[in-house]
N, C-alpha and C. Protein backbone atom coordinates (compact mmCIF):
# COMPACT_ATOMS: atom_id res chain seq x y z
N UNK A 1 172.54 153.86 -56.45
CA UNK A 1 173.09 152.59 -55.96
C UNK A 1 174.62 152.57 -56.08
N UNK A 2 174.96 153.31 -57.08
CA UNK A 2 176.49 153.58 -56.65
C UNK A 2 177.26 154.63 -55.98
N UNK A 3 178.48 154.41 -55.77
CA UNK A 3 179.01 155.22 -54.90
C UNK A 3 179.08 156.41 -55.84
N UNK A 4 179.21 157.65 -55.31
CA UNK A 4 179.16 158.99 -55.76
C UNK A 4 180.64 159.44 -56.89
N UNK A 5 181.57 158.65 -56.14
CA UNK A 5 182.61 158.42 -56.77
C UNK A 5 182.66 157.63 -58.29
N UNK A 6 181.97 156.59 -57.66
CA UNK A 6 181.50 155.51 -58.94
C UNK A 6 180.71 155.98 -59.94
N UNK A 7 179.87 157.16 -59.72
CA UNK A 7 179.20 157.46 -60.58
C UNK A 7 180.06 159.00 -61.35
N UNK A 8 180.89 159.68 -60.75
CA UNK A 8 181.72 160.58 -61.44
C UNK A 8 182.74 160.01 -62.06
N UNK A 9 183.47 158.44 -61.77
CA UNK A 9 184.13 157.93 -62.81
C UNK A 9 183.79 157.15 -64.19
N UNK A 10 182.24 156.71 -63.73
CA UNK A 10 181.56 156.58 -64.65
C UNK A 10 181.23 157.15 -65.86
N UNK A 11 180.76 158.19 -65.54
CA UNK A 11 180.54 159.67 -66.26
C UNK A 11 181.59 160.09 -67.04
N UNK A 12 182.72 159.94 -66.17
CA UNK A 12 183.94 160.37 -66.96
C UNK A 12 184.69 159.48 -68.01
N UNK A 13 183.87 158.21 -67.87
CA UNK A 13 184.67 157.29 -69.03
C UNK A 13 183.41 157.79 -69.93
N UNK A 14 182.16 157.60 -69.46
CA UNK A 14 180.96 156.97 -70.31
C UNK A 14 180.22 158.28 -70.05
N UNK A 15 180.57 159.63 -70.83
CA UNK A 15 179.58 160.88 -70.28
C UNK A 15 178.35 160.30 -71.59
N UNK A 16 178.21 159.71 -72.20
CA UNK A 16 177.17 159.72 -72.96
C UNK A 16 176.07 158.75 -72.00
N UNK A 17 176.67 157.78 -71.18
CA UNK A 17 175.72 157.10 -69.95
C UNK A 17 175.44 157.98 -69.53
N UNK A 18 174.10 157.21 -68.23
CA UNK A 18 173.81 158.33 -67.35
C UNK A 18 173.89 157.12 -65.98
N UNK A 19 175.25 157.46 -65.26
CA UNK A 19 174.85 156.59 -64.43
C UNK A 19 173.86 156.66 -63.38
N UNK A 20 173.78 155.85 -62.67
CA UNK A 20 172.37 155.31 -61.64
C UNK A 20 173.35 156.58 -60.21
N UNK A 21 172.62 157.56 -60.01
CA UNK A 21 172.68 158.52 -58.66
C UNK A 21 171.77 157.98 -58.00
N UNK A 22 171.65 156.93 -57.70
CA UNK A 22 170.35 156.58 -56.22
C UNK A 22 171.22 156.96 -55.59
């Protein structure tokens, strides 16, 4: 559900998250 982007900046604040790759 997020953008692909959104989810590699995600990751990169929060690598212990796992963000949502729908």
């Amino acid at each position: 559900t997020m953008e692909n982007g959104d989810c590699l900046i995600s990751f990169s604040i929060s690598p212990f998250l796992i963000p949502d790759k729908d």
